[in-house]
N, C-alpha and C. Protein backbone atom coordinates (compact mmCIF):
# COMPACT_ATOMS: atom_id res chain seq x y z
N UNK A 1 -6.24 -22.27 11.60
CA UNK A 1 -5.70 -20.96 11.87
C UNK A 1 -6.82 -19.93 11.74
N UNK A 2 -7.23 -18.97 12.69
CA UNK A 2 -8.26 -18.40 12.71
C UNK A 2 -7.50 -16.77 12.09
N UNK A 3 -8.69 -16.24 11.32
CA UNK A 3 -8.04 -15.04 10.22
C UNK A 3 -8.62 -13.50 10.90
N UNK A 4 -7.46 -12.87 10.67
CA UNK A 4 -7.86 -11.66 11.41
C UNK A 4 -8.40 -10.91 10.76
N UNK A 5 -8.79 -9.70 11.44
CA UNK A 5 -9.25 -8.42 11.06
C UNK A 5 -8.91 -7.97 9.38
N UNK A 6 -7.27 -7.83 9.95
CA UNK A 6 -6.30 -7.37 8.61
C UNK A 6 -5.99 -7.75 7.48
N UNK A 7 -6.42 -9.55 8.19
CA UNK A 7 -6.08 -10.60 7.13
C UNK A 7 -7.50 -10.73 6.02
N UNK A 8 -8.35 -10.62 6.70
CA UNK A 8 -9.47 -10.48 6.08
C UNK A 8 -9.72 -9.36 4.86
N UNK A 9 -9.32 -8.47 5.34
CA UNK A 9 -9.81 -7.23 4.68
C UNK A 9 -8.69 -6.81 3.64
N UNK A 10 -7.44 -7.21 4.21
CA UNK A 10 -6.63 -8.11 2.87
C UNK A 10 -6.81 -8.63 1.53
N UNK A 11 -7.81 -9.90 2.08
CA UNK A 11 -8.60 -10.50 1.02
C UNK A 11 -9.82 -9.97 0.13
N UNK A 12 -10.34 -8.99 0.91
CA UNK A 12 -11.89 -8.27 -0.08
C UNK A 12 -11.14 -8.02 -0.41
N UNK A 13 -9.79 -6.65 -0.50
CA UNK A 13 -9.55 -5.60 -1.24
C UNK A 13 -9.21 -6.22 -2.61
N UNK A 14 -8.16 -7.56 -2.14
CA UNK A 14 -8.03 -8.68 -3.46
C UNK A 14 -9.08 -8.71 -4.53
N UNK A 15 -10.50 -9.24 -3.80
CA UNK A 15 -11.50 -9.75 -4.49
C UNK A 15 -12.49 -8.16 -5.20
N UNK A 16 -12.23 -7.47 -4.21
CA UNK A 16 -12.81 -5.64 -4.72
C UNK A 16 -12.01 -5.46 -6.38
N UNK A 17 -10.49 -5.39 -6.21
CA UNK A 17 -9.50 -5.49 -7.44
C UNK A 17 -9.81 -6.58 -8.61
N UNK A 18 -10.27 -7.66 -7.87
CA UNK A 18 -10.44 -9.02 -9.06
C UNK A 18 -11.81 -8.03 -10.24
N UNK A 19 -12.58 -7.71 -9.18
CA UNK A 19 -13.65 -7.30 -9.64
C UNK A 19 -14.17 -6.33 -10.88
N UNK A 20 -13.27 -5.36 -10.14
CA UNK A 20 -12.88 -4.21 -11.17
C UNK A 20 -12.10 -4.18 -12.32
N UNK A 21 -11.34 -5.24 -12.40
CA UNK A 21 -10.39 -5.39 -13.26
C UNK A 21 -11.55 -6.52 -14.37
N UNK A 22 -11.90 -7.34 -14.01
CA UNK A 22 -12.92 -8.30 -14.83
C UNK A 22 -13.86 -6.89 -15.44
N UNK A 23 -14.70 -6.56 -14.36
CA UNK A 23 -15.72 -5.31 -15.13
C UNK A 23 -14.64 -4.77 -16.43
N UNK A 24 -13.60 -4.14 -15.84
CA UNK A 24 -12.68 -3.67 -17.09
C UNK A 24 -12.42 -4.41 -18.22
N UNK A 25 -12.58 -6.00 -18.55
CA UNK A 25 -12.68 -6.84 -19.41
C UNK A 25 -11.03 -6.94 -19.40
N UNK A 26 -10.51 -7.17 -18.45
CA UNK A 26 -8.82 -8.14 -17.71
C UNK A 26 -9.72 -9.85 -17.86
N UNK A 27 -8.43 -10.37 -17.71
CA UNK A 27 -8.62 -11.62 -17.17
C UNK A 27 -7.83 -11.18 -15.73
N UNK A 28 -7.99 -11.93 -14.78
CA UNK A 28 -7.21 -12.10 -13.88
C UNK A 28 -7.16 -13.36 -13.38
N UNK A 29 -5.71 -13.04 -12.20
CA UNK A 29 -5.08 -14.66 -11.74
C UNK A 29 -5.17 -14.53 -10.32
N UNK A 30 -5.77 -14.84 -9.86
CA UNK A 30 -6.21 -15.05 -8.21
C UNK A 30 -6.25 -16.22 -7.74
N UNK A 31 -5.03 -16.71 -6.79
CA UNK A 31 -5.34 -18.20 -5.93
C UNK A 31 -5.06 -19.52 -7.23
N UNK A 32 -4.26 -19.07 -8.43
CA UNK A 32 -3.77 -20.01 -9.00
C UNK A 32 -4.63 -20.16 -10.08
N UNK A 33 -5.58 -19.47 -9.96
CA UNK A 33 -6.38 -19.79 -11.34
C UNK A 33 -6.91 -18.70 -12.23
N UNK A 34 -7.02 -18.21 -13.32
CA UNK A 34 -7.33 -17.32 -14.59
C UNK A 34 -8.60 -16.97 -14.81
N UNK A 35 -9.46 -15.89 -14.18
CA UNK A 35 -10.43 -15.79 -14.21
C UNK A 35 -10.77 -14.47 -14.94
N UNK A 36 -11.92 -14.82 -15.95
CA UNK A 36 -12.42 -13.77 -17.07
C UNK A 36 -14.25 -13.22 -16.51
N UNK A 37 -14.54 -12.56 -17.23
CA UNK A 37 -16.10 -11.50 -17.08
C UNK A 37 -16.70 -13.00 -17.00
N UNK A 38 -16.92 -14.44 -17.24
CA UNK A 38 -17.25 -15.08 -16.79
C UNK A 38 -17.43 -15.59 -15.65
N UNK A 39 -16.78 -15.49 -14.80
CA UNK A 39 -16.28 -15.89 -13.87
C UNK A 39 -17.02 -14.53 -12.58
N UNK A 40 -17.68 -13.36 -13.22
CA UNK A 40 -17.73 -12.50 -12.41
C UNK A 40 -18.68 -12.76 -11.19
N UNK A 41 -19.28 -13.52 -11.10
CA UNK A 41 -20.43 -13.99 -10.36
C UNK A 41 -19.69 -15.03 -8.84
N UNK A 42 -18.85 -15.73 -9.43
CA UNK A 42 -17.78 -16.13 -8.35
C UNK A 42 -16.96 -15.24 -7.67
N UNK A 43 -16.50 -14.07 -8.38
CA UNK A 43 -15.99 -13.20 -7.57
C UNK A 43 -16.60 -12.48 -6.65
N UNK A 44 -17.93 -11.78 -7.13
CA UNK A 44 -18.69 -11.33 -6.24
C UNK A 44 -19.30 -12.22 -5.01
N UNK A 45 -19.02 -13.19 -5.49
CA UNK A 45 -19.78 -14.17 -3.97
C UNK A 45 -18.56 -14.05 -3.25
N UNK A 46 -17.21 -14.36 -3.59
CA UNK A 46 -16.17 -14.19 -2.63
C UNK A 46 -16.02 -12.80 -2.07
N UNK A 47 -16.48 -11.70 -2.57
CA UNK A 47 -16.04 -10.55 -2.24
C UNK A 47 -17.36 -10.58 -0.78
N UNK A 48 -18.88 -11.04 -0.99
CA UNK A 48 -19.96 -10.84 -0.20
C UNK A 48 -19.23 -12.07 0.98
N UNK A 49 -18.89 -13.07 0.83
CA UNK A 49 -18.61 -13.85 2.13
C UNK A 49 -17.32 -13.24 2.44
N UNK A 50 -16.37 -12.73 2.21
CA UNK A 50 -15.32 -11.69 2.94
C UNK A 50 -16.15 -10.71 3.60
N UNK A 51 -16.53 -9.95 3.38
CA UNK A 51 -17.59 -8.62 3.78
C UNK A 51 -18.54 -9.29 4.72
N UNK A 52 -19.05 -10.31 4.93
CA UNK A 52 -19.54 -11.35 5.84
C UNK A 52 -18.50 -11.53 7.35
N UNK A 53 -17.19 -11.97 6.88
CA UNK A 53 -16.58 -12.27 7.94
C UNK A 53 -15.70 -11.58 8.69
N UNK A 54 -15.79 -10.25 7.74
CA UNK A 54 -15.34 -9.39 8.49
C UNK A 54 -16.13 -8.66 9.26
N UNK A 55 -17.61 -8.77 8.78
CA UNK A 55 -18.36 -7.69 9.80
C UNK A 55 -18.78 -9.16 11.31
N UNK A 56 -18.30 -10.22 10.76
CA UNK A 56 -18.60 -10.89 11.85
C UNK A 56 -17.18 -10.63 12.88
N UNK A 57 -15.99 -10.60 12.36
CA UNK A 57 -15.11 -10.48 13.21
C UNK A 57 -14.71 -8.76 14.20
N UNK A 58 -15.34 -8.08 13.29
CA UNK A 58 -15.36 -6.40 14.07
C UNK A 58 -16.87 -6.89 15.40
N UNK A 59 -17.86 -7.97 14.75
CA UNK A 59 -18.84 -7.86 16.06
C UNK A 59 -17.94 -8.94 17.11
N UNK A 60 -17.49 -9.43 17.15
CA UNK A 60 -16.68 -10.58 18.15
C UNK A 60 -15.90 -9.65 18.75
N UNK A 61 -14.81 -9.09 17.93
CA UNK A 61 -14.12 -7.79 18.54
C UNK A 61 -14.41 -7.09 19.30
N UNK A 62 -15.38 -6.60 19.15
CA UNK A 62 -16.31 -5.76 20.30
C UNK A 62 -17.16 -5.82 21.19
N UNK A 63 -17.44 -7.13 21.32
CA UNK A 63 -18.46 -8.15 22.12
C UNK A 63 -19.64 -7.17 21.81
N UNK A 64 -19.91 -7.57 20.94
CA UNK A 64 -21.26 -6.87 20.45
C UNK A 64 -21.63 -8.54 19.94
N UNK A 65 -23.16 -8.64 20.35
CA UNK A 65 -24.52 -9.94 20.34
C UNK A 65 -24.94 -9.25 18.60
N UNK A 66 -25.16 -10.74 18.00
CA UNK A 66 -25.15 -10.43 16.43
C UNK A 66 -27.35 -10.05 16.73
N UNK A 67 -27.19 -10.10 17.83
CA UNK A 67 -28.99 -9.87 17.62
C UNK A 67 -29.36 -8.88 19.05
N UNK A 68 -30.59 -7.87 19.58
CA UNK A 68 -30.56 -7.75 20.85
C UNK A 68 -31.74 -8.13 20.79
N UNK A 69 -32.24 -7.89 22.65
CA UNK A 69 -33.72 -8.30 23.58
C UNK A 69 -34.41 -7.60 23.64
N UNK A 70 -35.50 -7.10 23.47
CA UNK A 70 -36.54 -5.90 23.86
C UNK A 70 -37.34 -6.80 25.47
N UNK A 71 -37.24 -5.71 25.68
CA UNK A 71 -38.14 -5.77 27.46
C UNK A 71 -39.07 -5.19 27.30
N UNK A 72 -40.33 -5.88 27.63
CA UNK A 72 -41.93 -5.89 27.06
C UNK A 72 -42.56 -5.27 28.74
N UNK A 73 -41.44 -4.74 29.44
CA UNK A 73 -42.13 -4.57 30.74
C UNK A 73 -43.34 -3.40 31.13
């Protein structure tokens, strides 16, 4: 099942919240499991590969090329 725009950005705001709430010294429960200020280093990688796939899915969206060509003419 391929994840949208909405669905995506869904999920950072999740992992943005996990975040802030750990900094705040919470535990939190995300995806079934109990995660403490330990754990903060996993969150932030989930929050950077969300923020990843969403800026990949706004460039697909827009047929925008993840690179361009320079013409040397």
């Amino acid at each position: 099942m391929a994840v949208t725009i909405n669905q995506a950005q869904q999920i950072l705001e999740r992992y943005i919240t996990a975040e802030q709430e750990v900094l705040e010294g919470r535990t939190v429960s995300f995806g079934g499991r109990t995660l403490t200020m330990v754990d903060l280093s996993e969150i932030r990688a989930g929050r950077k590969e969300w923020e990843r796939k969403i800026a990949s899915l706004k460039r697909a969206a827009s047929g925008g090329r993840p690179y361009k060509l320079a013409s040397f003419d």
